[in-house]
PDB file of N, CA and C in Angstrom:
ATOM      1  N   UNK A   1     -44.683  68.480  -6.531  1.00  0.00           N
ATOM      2  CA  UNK A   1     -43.952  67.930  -5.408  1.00  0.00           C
ATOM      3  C   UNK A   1     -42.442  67.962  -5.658  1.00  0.00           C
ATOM      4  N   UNK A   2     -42.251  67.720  -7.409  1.00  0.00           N
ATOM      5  CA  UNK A   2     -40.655  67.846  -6.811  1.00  0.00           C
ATOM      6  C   UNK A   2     -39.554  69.434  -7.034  1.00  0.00           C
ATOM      7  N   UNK A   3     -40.704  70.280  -7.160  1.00  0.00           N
ATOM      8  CA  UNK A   3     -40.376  71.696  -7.063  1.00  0.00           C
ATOM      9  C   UNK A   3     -40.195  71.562  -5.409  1.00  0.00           C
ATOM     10  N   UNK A   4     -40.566  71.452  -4.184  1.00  0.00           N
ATOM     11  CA  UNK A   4     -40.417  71.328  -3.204  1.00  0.00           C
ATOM     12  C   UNK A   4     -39.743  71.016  -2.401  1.00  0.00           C
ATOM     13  N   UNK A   5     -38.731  69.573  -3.213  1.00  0.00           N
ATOM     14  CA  UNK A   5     -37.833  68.651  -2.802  1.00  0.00           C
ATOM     15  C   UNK A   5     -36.479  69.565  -3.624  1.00  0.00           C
ATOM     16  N   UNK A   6     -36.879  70.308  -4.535  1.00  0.00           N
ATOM     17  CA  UNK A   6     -35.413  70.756  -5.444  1.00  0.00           C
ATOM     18  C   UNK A   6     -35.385  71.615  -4.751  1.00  0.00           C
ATOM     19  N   UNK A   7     -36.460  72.455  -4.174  1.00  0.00           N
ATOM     20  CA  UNK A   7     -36.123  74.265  -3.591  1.00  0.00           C
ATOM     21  C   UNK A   7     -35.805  73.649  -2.007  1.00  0.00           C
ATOM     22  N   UNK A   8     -35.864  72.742  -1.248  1.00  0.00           N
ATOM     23  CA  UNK A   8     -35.117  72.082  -0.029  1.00  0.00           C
ATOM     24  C   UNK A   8     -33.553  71.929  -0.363  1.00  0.00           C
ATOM     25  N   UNK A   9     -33.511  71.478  -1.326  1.00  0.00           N
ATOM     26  CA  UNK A   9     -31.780  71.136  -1.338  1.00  0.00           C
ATOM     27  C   UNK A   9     -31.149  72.267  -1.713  1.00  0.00           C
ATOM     28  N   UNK A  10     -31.758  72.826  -3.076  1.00  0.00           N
ATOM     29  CA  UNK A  10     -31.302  74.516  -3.073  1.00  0.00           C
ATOM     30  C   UNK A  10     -30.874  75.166  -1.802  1.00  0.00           C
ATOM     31  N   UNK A  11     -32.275  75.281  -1.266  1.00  0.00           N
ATOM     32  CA  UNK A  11     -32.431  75.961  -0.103  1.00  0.00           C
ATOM     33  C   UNK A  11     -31.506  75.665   0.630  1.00  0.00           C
ATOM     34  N   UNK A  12     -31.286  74.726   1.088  1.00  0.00           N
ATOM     35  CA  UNK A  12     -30.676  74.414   2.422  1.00  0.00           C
ATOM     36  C   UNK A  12     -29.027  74.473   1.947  1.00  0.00           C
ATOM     37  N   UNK A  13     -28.615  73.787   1.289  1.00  0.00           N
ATOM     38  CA  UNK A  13     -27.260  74.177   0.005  1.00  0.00           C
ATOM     39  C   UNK A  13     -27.320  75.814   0.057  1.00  0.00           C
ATOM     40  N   UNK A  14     -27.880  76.438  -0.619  1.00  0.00           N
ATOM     41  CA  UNK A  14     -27.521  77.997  -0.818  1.00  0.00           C
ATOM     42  C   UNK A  14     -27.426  78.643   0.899  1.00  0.00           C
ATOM     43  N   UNK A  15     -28.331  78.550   1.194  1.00  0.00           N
ATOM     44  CA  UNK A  15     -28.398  79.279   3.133  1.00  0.00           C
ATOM     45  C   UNK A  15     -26.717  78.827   3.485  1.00  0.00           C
ATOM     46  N   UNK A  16     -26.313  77.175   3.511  1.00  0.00           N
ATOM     47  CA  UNK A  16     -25.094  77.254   4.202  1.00  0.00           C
ATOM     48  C   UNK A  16     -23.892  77.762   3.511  1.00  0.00           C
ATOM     49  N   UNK A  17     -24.371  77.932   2.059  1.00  0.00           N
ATOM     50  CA  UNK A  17     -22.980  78.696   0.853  1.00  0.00           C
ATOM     51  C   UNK A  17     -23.001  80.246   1.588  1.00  0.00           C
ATOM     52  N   UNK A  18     -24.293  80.400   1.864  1.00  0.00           N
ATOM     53  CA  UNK A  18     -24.452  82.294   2.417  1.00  0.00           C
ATOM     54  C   UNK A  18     -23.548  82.049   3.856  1.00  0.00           C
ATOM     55  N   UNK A  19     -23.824  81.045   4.471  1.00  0.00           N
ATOM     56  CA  UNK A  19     -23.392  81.231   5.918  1.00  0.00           C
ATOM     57  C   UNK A  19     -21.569  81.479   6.022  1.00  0.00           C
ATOM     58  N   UNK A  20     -21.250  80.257   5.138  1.00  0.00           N
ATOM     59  CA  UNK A  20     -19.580  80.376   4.844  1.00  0.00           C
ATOM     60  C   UNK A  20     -19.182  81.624   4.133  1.00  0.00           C
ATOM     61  N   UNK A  21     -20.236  81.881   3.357  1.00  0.00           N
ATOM     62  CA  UNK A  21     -19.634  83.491   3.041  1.00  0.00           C
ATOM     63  C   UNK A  21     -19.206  84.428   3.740  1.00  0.00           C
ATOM     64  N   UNK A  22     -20.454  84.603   5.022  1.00  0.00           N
ATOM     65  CA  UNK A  22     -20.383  85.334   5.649  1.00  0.00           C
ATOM     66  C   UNK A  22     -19.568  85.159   6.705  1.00  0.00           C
ATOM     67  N   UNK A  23     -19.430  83.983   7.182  1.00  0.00           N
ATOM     68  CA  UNK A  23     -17.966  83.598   8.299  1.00  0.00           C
ATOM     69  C   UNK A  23     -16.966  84.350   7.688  1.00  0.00           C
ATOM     70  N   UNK A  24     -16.795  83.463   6.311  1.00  0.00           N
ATOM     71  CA  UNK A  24     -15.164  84.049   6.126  1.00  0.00           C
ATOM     72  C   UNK A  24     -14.877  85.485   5.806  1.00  0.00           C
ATOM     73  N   UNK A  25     -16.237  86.081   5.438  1.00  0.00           N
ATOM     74  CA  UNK A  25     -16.072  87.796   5.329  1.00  0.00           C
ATOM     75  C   UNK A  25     -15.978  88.316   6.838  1.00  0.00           C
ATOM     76  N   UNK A  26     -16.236  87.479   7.634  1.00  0.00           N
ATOM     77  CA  UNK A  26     -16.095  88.667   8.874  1.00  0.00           C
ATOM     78  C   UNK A  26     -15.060  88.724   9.449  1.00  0.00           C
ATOM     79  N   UNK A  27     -14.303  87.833   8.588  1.00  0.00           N
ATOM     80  CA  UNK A  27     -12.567  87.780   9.233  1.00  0.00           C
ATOM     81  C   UNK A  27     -12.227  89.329   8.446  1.00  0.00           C
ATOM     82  N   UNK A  28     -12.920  89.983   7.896  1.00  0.00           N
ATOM     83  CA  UNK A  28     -11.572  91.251   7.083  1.00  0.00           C
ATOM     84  C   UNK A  28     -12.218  92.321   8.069  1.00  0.00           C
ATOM     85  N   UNK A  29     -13.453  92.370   8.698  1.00  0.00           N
ATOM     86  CA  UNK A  29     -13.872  93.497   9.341  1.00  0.00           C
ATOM     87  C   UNK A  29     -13.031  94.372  10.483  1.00  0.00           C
ATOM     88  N   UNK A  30     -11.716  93.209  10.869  1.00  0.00           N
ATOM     89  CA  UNK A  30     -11.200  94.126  11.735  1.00  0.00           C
ATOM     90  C   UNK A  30     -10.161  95.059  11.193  1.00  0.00           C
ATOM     91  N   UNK A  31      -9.781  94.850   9.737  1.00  0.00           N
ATOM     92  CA  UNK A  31      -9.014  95.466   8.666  1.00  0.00           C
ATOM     93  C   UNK A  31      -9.825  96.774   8.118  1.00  0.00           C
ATOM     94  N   UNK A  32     -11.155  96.918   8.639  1.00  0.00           N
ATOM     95  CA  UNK A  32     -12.095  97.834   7.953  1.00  0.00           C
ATOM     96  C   UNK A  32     -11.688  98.981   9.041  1.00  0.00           C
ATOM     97  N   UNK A  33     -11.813  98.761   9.571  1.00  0.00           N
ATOM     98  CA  UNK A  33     -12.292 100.000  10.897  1.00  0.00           C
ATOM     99  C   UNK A  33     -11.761  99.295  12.216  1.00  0.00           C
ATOM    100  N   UNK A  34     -10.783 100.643  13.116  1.00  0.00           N
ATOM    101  CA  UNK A  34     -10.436 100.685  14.298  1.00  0.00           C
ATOM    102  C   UNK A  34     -11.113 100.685  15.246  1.00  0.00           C
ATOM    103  N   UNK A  35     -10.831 100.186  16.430  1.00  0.00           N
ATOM    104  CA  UNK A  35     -11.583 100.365  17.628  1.00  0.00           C
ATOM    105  C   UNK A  35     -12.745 101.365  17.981  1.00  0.00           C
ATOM    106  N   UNK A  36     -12.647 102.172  17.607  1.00  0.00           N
ATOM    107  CA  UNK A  36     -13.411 103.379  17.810  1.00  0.00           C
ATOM    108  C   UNK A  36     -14.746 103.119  16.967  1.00  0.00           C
ATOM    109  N   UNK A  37     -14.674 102.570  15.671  1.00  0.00           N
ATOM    110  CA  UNK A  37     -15.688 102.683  14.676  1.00  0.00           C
ATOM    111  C   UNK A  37     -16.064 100.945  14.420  1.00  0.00           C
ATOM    112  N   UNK A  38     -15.054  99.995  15.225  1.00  0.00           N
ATOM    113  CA  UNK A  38     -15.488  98.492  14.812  1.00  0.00           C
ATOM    114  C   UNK A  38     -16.722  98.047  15.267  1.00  0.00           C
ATOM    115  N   UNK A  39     -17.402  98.469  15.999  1.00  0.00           N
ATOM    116  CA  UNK A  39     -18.845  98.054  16.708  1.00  0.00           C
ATOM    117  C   UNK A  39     -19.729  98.326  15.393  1.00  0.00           C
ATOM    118  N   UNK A  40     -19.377  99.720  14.906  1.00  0.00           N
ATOM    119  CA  UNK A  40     -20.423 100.091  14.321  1.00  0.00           C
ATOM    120  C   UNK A  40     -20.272  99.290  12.858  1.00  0.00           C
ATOM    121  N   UNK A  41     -18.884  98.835  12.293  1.00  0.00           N
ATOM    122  CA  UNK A  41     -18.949  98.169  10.935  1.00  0.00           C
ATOM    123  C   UNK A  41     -19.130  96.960  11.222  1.00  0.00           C
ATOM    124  N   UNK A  42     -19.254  96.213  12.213  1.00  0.00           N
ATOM    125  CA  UNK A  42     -19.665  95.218  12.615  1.00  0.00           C
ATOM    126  C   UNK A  42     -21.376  95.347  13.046  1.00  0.00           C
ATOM    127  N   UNK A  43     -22.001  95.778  13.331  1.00  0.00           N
ATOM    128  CA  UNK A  43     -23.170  96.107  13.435  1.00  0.00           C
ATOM    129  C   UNK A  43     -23.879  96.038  11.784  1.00  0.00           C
ATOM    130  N   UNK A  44     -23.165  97.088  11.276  1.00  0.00           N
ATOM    131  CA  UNK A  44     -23.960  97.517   9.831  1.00  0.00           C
ATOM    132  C   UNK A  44     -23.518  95.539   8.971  1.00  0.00           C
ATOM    133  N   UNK A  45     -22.858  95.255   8.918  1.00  0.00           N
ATOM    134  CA  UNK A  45     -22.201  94.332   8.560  1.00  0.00           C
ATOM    135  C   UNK A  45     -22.854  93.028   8.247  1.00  0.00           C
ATOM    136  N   UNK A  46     -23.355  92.394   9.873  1.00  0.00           N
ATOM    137  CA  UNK A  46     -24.051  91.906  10.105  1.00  0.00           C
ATOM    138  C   UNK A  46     -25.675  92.093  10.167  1.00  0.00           C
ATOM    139  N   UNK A  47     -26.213  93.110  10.193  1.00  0.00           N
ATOM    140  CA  UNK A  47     -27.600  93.672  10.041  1.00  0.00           C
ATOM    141  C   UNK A  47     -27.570  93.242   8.680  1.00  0.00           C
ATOM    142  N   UNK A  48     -26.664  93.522   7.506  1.00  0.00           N
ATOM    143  CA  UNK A  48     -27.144  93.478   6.107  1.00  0.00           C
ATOM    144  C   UNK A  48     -26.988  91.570   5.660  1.00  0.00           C
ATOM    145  N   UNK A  49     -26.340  91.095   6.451  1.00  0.00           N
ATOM    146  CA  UNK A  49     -25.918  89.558   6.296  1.00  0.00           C
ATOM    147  C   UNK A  49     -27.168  88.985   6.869  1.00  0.00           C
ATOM    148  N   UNK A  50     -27.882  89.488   7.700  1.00  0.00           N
ATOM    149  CA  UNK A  50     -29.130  88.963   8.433  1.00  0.00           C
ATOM    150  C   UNK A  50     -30.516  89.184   8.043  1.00  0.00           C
ATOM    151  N   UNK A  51     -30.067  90.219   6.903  1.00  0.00           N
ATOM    152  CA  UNK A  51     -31.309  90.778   5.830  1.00  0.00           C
ATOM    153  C   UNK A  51     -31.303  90.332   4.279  1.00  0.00           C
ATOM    154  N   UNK A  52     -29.943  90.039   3.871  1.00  0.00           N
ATOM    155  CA  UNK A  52     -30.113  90.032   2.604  1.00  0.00           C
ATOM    156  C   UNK A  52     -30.012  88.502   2.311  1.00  0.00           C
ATOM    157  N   UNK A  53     -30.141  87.627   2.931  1.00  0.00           N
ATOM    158  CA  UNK A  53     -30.911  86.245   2.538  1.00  0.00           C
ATOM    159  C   UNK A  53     -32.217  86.253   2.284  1.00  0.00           C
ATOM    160  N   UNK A  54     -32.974  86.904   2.667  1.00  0.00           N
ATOM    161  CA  UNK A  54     -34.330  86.923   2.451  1.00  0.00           C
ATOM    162  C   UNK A  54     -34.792  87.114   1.117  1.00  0.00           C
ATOM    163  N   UNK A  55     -34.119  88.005   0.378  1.00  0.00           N
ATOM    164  CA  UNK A  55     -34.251  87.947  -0.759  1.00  0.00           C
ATOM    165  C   UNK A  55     -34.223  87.037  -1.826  1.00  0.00           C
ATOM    166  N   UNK A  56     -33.371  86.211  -1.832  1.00  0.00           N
ATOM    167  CA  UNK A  56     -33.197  84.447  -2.808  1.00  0.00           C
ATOM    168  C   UNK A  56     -34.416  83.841  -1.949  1.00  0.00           C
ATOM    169  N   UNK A  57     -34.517  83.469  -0.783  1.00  0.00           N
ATOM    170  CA  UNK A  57     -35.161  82.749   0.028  1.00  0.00           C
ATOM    171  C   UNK A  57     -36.821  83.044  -0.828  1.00  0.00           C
ATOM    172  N   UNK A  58     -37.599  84.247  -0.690  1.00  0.00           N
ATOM    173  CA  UNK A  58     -38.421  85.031  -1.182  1.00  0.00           C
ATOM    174  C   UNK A  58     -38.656  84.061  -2.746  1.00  0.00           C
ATOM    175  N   UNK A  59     -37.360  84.338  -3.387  1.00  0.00           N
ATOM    176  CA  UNK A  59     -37.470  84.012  -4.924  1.00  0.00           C
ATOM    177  C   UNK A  59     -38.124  82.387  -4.946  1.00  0.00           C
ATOM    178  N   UNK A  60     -36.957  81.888  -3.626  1.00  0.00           N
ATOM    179  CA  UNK A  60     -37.116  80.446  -4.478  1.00  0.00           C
ATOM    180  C   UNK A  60     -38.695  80.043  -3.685  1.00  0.00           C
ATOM    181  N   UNK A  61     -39.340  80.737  -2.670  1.00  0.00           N
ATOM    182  CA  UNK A  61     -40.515  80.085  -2.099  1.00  0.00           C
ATOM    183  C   UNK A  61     -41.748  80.629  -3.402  1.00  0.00           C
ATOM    184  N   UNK A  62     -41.446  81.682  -3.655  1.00  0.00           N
ATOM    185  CA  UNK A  62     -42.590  81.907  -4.963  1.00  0.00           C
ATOM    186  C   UNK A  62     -42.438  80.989  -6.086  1.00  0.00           C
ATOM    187  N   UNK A  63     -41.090  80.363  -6.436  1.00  0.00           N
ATOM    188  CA  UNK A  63     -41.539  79.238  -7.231  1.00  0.00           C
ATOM    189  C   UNK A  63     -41.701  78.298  -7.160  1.00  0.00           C
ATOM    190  N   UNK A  64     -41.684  77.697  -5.981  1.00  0.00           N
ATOM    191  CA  UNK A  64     -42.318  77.063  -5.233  1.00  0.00           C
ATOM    192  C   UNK A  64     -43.776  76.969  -5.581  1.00  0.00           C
ATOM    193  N   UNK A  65     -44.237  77.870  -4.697  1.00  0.00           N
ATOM    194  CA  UNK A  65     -45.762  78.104  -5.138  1.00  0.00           C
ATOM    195  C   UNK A  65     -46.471  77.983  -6.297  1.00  0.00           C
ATOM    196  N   UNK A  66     -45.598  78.784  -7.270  1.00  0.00           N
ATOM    197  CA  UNK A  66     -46.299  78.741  -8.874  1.00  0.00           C
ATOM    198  C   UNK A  66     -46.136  77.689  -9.217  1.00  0.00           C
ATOM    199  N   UNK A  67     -45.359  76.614  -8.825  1.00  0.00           N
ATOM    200  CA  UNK A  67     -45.503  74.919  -9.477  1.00  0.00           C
ATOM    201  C   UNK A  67     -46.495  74.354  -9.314  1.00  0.00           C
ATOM    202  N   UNK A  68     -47.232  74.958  -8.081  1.00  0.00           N
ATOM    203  CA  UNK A  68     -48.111  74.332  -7.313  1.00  0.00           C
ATOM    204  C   UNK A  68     -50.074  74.372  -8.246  1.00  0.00           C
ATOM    205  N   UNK A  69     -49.959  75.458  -9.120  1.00  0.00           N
ATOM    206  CA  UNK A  69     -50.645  75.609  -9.437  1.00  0.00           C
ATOM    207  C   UNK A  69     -51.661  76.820  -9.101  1.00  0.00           C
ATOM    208  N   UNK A  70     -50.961  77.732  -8.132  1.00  0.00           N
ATOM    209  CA  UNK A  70     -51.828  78.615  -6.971  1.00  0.00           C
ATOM    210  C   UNK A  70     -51.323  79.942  -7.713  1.00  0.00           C
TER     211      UNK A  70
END
C-alpha cells in the first residue's frame, strides 16, 4: 500500500515537473522555425511531449505492481 501512495505523489509531482517543462520549452519554438515550417515544429514538438510521458508513467506503474506481490 505504500508503494501506491509514494508512486501518487511521484506521479502526480513528476507529470506537473513534465508539464512546466514543456510550457516553458514551447516558448523557444518560434525561434526554431519560420512561418512556413512553424505548424510543422510545433506539431512534431508537441506529438513527442504527448508521447514521451508514458514512458516514466509505464516505469513507475510496474513498480507499483511488483510491490504488490503479482
Amino acid at each position: 500500500m505504500a508503494r501506491a501512495w509514494i508512486a501518487a505523489v511521484v506521479g502526480v509531482g513528476g507529470f506537473l515537473a513534465y508539464v512546466a517543462g514543456v510550457v516553458s520549452l514551447s516558448s523557444v519554438l518560434p525561434a526554431l522555425a519560420r512561418p512556413p515550417l512553424f505548424w510543422a515544429v510545433q506539431f512534431a514538438f508537441y506529438a513527442a511531449a504527448g508521447i514521451l510521458w508514458v514512458f516514466p508513467a509505464k516505469w513507475l506503474i510496474v513498480w507499483v505492481v511488483r510491490g504488490r506481490g503479482a
